[in-house]
Each structure stands twice: as structure tokens, then as C-alpha cells.
C-alpha atoms as a PDB file:
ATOM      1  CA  UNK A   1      31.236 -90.743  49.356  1.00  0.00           C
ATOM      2  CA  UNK A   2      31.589 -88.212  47.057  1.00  0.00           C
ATOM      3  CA  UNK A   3      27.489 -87.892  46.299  1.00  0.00           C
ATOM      4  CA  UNK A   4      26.977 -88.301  50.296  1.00  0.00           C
ATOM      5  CA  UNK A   5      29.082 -84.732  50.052  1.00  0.00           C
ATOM      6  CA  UNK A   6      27.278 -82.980  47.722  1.00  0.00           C
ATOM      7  CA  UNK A   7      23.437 -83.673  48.701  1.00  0.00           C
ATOM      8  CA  UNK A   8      25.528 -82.965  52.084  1.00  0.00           C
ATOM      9  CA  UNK A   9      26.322 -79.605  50.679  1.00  0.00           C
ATOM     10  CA  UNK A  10      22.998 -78.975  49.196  1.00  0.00           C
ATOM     11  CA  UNK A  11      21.052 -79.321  52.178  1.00  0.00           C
ATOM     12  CA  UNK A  12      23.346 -77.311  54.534  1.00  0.00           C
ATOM     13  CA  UNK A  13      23.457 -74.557  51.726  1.00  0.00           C
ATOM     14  CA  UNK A  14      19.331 -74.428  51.909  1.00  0.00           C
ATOM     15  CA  UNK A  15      19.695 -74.349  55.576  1.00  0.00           C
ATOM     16  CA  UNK A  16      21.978 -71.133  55.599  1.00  0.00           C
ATOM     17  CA  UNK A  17      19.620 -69.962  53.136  1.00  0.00           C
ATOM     18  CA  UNK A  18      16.830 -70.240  55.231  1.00  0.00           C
ATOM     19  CA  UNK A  19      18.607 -68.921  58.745  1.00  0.00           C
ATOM     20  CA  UNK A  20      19.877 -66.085  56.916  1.00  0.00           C
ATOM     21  CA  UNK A  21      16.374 -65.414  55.518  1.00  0.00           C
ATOM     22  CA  UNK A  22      14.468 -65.800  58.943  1.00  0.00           C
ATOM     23  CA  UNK A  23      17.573 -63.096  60.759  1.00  0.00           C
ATOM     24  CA  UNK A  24      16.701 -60.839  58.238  1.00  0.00           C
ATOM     25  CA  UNK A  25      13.229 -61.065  58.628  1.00  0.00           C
ATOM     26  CA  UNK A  26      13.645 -60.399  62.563  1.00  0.00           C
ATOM     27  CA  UNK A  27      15.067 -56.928  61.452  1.00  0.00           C
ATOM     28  CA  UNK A  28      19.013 -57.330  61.549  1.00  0.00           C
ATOM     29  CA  UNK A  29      20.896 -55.843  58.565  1.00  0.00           C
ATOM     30  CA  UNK A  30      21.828 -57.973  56.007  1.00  0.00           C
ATOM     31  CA  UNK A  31      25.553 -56.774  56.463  1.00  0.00           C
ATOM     32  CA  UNK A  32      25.662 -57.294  60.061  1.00  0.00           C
ATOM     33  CA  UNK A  33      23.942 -60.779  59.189  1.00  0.00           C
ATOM     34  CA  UNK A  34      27.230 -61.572  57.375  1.00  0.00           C
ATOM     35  CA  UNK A  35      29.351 -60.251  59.296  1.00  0.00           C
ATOM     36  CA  UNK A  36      28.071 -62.568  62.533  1.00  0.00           C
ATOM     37  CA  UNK A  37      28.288 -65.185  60.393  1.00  0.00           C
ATOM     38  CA  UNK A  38      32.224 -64.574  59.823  1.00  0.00           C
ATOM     39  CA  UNK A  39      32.766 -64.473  63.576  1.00  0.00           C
ATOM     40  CA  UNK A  40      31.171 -67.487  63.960  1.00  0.00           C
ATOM     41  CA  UNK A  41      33.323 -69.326  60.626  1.00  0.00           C
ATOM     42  CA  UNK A  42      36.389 -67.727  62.761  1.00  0.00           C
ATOM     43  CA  UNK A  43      35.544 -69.044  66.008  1.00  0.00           C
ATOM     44  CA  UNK A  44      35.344 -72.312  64.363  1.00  0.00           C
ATOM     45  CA  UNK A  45      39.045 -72.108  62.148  1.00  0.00           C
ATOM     46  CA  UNK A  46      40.908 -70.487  65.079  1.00  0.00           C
ATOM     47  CA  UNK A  47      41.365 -73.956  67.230  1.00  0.00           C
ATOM     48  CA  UNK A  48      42.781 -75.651  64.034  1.00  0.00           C
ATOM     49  CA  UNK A  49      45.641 -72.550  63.746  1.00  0.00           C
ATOM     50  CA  UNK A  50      47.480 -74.485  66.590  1.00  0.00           C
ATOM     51  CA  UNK A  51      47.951 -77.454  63.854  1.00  0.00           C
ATOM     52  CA  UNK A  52      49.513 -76.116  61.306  1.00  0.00           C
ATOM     53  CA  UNK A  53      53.222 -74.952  59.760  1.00  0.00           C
ATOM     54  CA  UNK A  54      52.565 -71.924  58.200  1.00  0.00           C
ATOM     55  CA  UNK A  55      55.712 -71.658  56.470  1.00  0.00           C
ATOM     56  CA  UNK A  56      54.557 -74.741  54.335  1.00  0.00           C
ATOM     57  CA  UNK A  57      51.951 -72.486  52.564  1.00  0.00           C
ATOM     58  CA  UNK A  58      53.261 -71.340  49.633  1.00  0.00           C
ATOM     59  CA  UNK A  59      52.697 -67.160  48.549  1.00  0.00           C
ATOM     60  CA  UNK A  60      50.557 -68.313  45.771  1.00  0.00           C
ATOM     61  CA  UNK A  61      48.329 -69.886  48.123  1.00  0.00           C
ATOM     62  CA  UNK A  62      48.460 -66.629  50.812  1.00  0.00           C
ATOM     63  CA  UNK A  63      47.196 -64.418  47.253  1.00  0.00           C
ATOM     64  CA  UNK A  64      44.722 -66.858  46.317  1.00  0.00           C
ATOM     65  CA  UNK A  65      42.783 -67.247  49.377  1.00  0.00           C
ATOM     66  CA  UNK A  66      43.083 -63.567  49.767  1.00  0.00           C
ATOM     67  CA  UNK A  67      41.569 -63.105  46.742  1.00  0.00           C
ATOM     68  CA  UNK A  68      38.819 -65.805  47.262  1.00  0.00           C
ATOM     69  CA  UNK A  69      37.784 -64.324  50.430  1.00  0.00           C
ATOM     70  CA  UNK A  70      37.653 -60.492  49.351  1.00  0.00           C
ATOM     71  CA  UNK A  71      35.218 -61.388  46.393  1.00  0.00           C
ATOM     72  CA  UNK A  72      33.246 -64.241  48.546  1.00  0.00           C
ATOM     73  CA  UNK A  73      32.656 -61.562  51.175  1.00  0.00           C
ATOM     74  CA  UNK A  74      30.833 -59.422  48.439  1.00  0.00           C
ATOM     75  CA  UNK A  75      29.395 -62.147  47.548  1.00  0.00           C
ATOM     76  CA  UNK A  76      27.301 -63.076  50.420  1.00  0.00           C
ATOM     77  CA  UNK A  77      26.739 -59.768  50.893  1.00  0.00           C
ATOM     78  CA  UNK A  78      24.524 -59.445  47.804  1.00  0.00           C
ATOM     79  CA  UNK A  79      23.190 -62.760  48.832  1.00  0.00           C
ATOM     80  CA  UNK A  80      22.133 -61.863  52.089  1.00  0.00           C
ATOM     81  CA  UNK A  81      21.105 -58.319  50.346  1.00  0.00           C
ATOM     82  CA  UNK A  82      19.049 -60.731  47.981  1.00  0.00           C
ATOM     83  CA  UNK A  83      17.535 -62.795  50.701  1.00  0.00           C
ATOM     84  CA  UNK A  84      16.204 -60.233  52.252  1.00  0.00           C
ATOM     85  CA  UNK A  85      14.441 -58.723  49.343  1.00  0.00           C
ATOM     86  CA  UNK A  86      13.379 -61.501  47.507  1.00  0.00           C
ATOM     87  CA  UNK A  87      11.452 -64.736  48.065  1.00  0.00           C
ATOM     88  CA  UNK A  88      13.673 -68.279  48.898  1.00  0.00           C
ATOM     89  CA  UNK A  89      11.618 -69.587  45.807  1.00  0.00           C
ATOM     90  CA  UNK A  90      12.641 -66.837  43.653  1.00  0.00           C
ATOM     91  CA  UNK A  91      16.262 -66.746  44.832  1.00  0.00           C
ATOM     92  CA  UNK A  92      17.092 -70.162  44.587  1.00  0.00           C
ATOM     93  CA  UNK A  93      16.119 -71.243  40.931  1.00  0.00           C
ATOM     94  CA  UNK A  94      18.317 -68.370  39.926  1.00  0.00           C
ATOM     95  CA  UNK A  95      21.287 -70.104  41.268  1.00  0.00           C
ATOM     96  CA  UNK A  96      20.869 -71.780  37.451  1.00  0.00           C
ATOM     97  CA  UNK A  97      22.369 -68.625  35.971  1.00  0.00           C
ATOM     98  CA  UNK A  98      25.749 -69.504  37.699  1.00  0.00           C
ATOM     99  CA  UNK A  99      26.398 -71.967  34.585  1.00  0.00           C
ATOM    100  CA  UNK A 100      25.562 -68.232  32.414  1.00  0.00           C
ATOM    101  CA  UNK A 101      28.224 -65.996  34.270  1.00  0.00           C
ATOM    102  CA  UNK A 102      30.931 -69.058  34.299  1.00  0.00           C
ATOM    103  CA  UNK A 103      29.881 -69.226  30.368  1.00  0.00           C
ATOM    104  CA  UNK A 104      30.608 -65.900  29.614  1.00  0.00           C
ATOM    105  CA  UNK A 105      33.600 -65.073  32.113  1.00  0.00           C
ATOM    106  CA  UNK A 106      35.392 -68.520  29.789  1.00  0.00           C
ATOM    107  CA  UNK A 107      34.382 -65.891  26.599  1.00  0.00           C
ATOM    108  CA  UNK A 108      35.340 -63.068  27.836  1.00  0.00           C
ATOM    109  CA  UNK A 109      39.274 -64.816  29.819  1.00  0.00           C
ATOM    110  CA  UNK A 110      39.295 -67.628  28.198  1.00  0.00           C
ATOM    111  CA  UNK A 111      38.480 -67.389  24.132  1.00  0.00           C
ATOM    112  CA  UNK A 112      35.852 -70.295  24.745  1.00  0.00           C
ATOM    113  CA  UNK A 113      33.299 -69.478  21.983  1.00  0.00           C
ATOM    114  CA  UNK A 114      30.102 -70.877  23.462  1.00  0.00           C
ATOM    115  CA  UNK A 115      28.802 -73.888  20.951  1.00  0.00           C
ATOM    116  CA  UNK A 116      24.624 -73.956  19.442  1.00  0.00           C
ATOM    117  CA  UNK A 117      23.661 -76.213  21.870  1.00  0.00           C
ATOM    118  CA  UNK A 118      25.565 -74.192  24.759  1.00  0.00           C
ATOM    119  CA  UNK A 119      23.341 -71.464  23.577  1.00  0.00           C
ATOM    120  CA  UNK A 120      20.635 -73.847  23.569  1.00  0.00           C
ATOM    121  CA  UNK A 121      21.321 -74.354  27.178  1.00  0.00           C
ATOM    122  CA  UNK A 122      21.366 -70.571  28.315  1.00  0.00           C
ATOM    123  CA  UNK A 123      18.078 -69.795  26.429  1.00  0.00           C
ATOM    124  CA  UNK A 124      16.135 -72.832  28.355  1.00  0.00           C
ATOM    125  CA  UNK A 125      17.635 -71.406  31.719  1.00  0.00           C
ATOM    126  CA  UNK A 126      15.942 -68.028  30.960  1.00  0.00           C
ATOM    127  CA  UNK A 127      13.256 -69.069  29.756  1.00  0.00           C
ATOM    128  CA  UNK A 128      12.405 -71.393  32.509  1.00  0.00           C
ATOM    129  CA  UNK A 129      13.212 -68.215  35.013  1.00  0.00           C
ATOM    130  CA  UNK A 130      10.362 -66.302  32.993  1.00  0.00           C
ATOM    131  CA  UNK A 131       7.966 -68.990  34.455  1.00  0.00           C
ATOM    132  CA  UNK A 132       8.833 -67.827  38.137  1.00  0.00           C
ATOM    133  CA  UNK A 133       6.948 -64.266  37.764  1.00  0.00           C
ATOM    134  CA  UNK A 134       2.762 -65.299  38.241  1.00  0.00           C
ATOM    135  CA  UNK A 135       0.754 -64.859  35.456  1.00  0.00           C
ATOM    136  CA  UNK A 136      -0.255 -61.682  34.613  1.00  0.00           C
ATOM    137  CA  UNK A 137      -2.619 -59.647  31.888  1.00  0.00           C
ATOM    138  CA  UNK A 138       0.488 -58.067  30.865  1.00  0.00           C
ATOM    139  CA  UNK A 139       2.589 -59.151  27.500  1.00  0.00           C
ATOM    140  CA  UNK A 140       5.657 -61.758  28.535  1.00  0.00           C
ATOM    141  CA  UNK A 141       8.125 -58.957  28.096  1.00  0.00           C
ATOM    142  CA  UNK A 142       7.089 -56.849  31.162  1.00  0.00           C
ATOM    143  CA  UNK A 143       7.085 -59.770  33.230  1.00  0.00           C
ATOM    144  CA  UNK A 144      10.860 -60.323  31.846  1.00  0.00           C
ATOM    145  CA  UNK A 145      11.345 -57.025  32.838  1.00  0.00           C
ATOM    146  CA  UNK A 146       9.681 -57.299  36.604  1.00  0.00           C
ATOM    147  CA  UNK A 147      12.007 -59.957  37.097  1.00  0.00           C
ATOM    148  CA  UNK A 148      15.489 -58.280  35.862  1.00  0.00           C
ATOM    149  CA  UNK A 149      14.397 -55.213  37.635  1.00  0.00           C
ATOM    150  CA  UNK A 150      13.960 -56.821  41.003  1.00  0.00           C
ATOM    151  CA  UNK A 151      16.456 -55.067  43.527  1.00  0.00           C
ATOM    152  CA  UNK A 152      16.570 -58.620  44.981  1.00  0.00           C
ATOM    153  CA  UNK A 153      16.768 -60.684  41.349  1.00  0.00           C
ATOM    154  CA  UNK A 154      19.810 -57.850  40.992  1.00  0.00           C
ATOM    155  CA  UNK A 155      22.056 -58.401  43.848  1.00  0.00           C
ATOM    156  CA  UNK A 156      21.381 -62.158  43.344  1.00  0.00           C
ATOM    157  CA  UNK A 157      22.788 -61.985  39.881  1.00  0.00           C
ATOM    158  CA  UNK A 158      25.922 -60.040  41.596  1.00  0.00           C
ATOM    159  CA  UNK A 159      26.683 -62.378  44.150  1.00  0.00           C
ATOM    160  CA  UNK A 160      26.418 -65.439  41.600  1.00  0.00           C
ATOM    161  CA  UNK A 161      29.032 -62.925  39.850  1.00  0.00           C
ATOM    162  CA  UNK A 162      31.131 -62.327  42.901  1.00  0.00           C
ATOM    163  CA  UNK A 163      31.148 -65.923  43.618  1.00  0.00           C
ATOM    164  CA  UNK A 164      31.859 -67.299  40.204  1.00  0.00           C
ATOM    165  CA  UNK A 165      35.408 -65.338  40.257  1.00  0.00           C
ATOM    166  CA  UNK A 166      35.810 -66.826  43.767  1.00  0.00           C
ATOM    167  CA  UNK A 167      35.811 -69.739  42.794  1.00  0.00           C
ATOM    168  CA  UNK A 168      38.909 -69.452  40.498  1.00  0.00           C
ATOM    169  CA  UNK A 169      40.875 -68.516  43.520  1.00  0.00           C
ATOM    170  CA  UNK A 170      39.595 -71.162  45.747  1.00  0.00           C
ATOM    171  CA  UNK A 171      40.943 -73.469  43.002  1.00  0.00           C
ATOM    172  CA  UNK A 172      44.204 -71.737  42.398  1.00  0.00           C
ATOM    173  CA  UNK A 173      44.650 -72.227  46.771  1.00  0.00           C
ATOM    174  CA  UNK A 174      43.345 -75.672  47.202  1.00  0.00           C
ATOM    175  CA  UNK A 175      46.282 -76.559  44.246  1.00  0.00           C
ATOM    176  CA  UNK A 176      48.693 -75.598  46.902  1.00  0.00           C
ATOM    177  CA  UNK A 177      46.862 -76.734  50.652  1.00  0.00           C
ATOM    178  CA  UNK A 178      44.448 -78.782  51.905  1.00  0.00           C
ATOM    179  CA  UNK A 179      40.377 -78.090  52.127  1.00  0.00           C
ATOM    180  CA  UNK A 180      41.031 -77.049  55.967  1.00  0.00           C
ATOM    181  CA  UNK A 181      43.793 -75.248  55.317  1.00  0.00           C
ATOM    182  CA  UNK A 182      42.172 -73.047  52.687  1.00  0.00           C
ATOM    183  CA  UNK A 183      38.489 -72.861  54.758  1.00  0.00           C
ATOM    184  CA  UNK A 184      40.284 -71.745  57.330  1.00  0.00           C
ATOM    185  CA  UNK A 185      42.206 -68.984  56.172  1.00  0.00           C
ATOM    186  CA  UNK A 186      39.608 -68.311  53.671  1.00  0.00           C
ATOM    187  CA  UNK A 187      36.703 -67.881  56.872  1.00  0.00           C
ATOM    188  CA  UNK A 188      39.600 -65.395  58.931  1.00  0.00           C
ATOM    189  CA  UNK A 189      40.541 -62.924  56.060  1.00  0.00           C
ATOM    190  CA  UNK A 190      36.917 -62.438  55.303  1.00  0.00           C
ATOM    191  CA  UNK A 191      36.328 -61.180  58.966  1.00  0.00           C
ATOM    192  CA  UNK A 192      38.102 -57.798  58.507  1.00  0.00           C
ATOM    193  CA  UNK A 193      36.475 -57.516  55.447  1.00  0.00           C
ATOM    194  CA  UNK A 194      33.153 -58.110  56.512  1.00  0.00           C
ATOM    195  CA  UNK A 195      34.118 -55.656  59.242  1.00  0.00           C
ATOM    196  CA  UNK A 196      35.620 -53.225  57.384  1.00  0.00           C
ATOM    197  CA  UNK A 197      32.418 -53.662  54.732  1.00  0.00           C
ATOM    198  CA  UNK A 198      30.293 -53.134  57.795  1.00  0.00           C
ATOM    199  CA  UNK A 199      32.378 -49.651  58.811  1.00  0.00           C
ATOM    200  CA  UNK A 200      31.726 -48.159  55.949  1.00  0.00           C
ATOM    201  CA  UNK A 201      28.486 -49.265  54.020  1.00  0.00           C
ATOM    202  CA  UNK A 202      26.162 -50.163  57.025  1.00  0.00           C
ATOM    203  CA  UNK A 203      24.542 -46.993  58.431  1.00  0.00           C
ATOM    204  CA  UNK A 204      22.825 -48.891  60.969  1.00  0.00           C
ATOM    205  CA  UNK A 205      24.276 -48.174  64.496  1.00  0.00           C
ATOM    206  CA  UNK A 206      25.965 -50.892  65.640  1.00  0.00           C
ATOM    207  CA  UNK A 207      25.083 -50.773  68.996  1.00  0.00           C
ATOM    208  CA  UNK A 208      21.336 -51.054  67.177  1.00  0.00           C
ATOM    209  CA  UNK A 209      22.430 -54.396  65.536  1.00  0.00           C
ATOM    210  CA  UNK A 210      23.519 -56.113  68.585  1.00  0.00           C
ATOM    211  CA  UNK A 211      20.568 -55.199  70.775  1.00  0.00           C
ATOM    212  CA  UNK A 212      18.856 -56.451  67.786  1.00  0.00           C
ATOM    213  CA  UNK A 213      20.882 -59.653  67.553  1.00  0.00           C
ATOM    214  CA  UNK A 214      20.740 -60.777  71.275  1.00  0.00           C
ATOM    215  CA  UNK A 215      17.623 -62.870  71.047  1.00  0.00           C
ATOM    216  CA  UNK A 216      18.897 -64.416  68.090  1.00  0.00           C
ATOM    217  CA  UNK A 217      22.531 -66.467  69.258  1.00  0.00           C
ATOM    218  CA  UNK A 218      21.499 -69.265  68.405  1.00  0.00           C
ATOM    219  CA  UNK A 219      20.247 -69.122  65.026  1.00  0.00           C
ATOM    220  CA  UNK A 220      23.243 -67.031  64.359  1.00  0.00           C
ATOM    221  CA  UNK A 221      25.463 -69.858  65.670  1.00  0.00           C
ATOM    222  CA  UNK A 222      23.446 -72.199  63.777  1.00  0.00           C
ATOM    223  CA  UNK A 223      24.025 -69.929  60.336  1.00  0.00           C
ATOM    224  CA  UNK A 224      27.708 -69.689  61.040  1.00  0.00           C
ATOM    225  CA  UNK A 225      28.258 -73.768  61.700  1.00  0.00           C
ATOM    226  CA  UNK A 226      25.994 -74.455  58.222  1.00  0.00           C
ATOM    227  CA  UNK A 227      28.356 -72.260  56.380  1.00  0.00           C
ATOM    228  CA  UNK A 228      31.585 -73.611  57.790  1.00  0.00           C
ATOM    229  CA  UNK A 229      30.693 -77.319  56.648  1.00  0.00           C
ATOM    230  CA  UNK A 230      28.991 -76.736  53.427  1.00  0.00           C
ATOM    231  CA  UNK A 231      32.380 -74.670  52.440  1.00  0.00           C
ATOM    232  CA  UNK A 232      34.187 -77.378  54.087  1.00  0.00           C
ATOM    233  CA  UNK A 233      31.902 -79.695  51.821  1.00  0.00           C
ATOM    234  CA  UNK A 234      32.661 -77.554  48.422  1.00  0.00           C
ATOM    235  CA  UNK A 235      36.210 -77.405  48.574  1.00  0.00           C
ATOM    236  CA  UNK A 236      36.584 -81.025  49.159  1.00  0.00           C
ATOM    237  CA  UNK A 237      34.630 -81.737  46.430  1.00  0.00           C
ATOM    238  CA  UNK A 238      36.572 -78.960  44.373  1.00  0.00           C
ATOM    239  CA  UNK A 239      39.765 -80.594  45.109  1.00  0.00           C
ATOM    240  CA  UNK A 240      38.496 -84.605  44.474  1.00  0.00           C
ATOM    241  CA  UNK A 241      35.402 -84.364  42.051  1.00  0.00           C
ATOM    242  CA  UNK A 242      35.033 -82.594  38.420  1.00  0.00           C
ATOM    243  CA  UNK A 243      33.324 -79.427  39.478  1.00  0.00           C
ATOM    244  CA  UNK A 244      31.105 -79.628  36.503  1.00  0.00           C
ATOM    245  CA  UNK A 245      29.194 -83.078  38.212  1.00  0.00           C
ATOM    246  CA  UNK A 246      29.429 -81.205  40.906  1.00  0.00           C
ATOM    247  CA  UNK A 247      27.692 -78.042  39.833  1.00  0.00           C
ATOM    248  CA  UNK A 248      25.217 -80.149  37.690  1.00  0.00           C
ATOM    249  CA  UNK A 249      23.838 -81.503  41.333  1.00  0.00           C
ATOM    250  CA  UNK A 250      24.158 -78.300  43.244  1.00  0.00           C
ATOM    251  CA  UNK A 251      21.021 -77.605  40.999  1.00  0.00           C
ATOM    252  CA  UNK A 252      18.933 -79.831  42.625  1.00  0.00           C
ATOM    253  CA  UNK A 253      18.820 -77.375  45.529  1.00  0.00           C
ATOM    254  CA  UNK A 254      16.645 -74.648  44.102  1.00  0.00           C
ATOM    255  CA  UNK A 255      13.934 -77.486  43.771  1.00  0.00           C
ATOM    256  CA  UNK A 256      14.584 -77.663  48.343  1.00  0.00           C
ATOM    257  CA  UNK A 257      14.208 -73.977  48.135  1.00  0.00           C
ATOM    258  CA  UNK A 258      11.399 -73.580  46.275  1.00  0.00           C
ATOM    259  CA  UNK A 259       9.763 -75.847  48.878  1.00  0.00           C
ATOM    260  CA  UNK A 260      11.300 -74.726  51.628  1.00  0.00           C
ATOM    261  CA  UNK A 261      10.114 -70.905  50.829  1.00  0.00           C
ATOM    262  CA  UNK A 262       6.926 -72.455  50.461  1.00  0.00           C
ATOM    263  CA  UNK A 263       6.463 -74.410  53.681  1.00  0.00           C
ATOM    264  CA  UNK A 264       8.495 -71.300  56.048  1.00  0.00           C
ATOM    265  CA  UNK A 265       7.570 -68.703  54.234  1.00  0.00           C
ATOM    266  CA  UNK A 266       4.240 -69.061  53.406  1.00  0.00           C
ATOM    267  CA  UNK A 267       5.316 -68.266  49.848  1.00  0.00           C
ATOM    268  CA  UNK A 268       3.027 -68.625  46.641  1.00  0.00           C
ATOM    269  CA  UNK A 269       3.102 -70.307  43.261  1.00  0.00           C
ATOM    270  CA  UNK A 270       4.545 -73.504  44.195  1.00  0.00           C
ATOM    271  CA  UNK A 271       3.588 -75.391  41.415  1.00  0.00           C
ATOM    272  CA  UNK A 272       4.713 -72.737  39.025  1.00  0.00           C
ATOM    273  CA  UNK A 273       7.969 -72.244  40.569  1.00  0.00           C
ATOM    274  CA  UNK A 274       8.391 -76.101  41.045  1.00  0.00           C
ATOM    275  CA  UNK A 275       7.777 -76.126  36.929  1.00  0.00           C
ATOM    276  CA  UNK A 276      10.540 -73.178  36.696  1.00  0.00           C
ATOM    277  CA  UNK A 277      13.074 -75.239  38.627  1.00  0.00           C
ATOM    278  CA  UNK A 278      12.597 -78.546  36.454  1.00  0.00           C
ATOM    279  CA  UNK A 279      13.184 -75.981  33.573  1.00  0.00           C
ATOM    280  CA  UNK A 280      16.380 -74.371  34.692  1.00  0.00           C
ATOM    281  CA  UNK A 281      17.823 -77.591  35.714  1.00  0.00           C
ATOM    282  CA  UNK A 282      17.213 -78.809  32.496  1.00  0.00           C
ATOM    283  CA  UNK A 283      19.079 -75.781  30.989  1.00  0.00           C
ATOM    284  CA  UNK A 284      21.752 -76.006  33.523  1.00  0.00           C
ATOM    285  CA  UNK A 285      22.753 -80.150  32.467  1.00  0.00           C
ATOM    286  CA  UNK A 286      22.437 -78.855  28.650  1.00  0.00           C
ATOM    287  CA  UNK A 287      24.971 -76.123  29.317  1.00  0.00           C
ATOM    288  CA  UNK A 288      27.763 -78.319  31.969  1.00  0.00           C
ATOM    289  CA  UNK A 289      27.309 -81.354  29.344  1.00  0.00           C
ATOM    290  CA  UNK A 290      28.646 -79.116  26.446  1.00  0.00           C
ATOM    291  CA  UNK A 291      31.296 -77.346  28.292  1.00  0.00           C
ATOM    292  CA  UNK A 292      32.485 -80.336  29.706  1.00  0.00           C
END
């Protein structure tokens, strides 16, 4: 059951991927993209308010999912940001750097001194992400540096950041409720925030947006539904399974995206990017196996 809910998981996180790629292509902002999405996650939590005791909830749990939702709402902001900039073949092997940031964030909280082949791990995840730039007449390094210097590459590396924190919280919540209880608080705080985010950062008229957005219900309903399982998915599986297993499959998804950016996108260098993905997965397993 438990790998029926993570290739589950992986499939509905390509999906969102892909929706949130094809809204932004149609013009809407990638704010506004997330923030439709939240109104959709709390269209979908607000029936299940009429189930629960409220008073059961510890205030640990109220701070945590707080927490988790202020950070995951930056989060997919940068990812939608990143989407939007950036091909789904590019953005999805870099999901392998999540095993990087959780790395260093146990050095830097935790005193966990990263172990040879740890290092091992990190230096086959990078270099396998070298292999996603095409060939070029140029040395290696100034492909390195096309890559970290992507706008896109950059708020993808943020939002992997963003989320990575998130994730602490969405632990420290699930310890005292239940996967729906924490989805669905977790999906209505993020709505002011999204809104709020919106207010101030978006300097697209909003009228603009919805004009804009009109035509495009459906896939917007579709984006929101994706997201509300596969985060229904994840925290069931952070509460039952060993997130490391779980993180070491999650990886199999940028090999969906690469293909998936290929077949909707019309995006190049399949075979190389294919080749980049094997790579990073294999740097990804090195890196969970030693830390767990």
C-alpha cells in the first residue's frame, strides 16, 4: 500500500507540474497561478471543517502547521516562478538537490558532519546536473555557470529550500493530528498568504489575471485537486513510512518529467537529460543510504 502511495504521489506531483507549466504558458502570473491553486486546496478542506473538534488540536500543532504553510507558500511560489522560466526537463532532475539542502540544514541545526561517501553522494548529484546544459564549444565551467545562473535553476533551488524547512513542521504537526487534519489546515492558512503574497509582490492587475484565467477553470481545478491528494499522499506517507525510502522514490519522478517536458513541451535533449536523471538518482540513493 505504501509503494501504491508514493508512485501515487509521483505521478500526481508531475501532473501539477505540468498544469502549472501549461497556465503559465497561457500568460497568468505565476503568483496568481498559486494563489488559484490555494482556493481550490480550500474549497476542497472546508467540507471536512464540519468533522472535526478543534479543541483536540494541541498549540504545538496550530504553530507547526502555521509554520509549514508560511514557508510551503514561498515555496511554490519559486516553483511556479521556476516553472515558468525553465524547462519541465530541467526543473525536475533538480529536485535531486533536495537530499543537498536537507544535508546541509542537518550541518548547519543538527552537528551531523556529512561522512566521504555522503560527499561522494553530493558530488555525483552535481555532476550528473552538469550533463543537463547541451554541449557546447565552451570549457565545462561556463556551462556550470549557465546552469547556476539560470533565474529559473535559482528560484528552483529556493523553493527546494523553502520546502525542505517545511517539511520539519509538517512533521512536528502530523506528531500531534492526523494527515487530514494537518492538509487541511495546512491548504487554509496558506490562502491568506498566498493572498497577502499576491497584494503585495504581484504588480499584475488583478482584474487582468482573472480575465486571463476565465478560459482556464478547469485546468485550474484540475491543478488544485492534483495538489490536494499528492499532499494528502506525502503526509500519509510522512506519518507511516521512513521518509528517507520515501524520498529515495520521489526521485524517480524527474525521469516522468524529463519525458513529460519532452512529449508537451516539445523540449530538447532527451537522451542527455534522460542520462542526467539516471545520474542524480544515483547520487540521491548514495546520499539517503548514508544518512540513513
Amino acid at each position: 500500500m505504501e509503494i501504491m502511495f508514493v508512485f501515487g504521489r509521483l505521478m500526481l506531483s508531475s501532473m501539477s507540474n505540468v498544469f502549472q507549466k501549461q497556465l503559465a504558458h497561457q500568460g497568468l502570473h505565476p503568483f496568481y497561478i498559486v494563489a488559484a491553486t490555494y482556493i481550490v486546496l480550500s474549497v476542497l478542506s472546508s467540507p471536512f471543517l464540519f468533522d472535526f473538534a478543534f479543541s483536540g488540536l494541541s498549540p504545538s500543532f496550530w504553530l507547526n502547521v502555521f509554520l509549514a504553510a508560511l514557508l510551503d507558500v514561498g515555496g511554490w511560489m519559486f516553483l511556479v516562478m521556476s516553472l515558468s522560466k525553465t524547462d519541465l526537463s530541467v526543473f525536475g532532475p533538480l529536485n535531486a538537490y533536495k537530499v543537498i539542502f536537507s544535508m546541509l540544514l542537518a550541518f548547519l541545526f543538527l552537528g551531523e558532519v556529512p561522512s566521504t561517501q555522503g560527499f561522494f553522494g553530493v558530488l555525483v548529484i552535481i555532476g550528473g546536473s552538469f550533463l543537463l546544459m547541451p554541449p557546447s564549444s565552451d570549457a565545462t565551467g561556463s556551462r556550470i555557470g549557465q546552469l547556476l545562473l539560470d533565474r529559473g535553476v535559482q528560484a528552483r533551488f529556493l523553493s527546494i529550500l523553502l520546502f525542505s524547512i517545511g517539511t520539519v513542521f509538517l512533521k512536528g504537526s502530523l506528531e500531534h493530528s492526523t494527515p487530514l487534519e494537518t492538509l487541511i489546515f495546512w491548504s487554509l492558512f496558506g490562502l491568506p498568504l498566498i493572498l497577502a503574497a499576491n497584494a503585495y509582490l504581484n504588480q499584475e492587475p488583478l482584474m487582468k489575471s482573472l480575465k486571463q484565467s476565465r478560459t482556464h477553470l478547469s485546468l485550474i481545478s484540475a491543478t488544485g485537486a492534483s495538489v490536494f491528494v499528492m499532499q494528502y499522499l506525502t503526509l500519509v506517507l510522512m506519518s507511516h513510512m521512513l521518509v528517507a525510502y520515501a524520498l529515495a522514490l520521489f526521485q524517480l519522478g524527474m525521469l516522468l518529467q524529463v519525458f513529460l517536458g519532452h512529449r508537451i513541451f516539445n523540449e530538447p535533449h532527451l537522451l542527455r537529460r534522460l542520462m542526467a536523471s539516471l545520474v542524480m538518482v544515483l547520487g540521491s540513493l548514495i546520499v539517503l543510504q548514508v544518512r540513513h
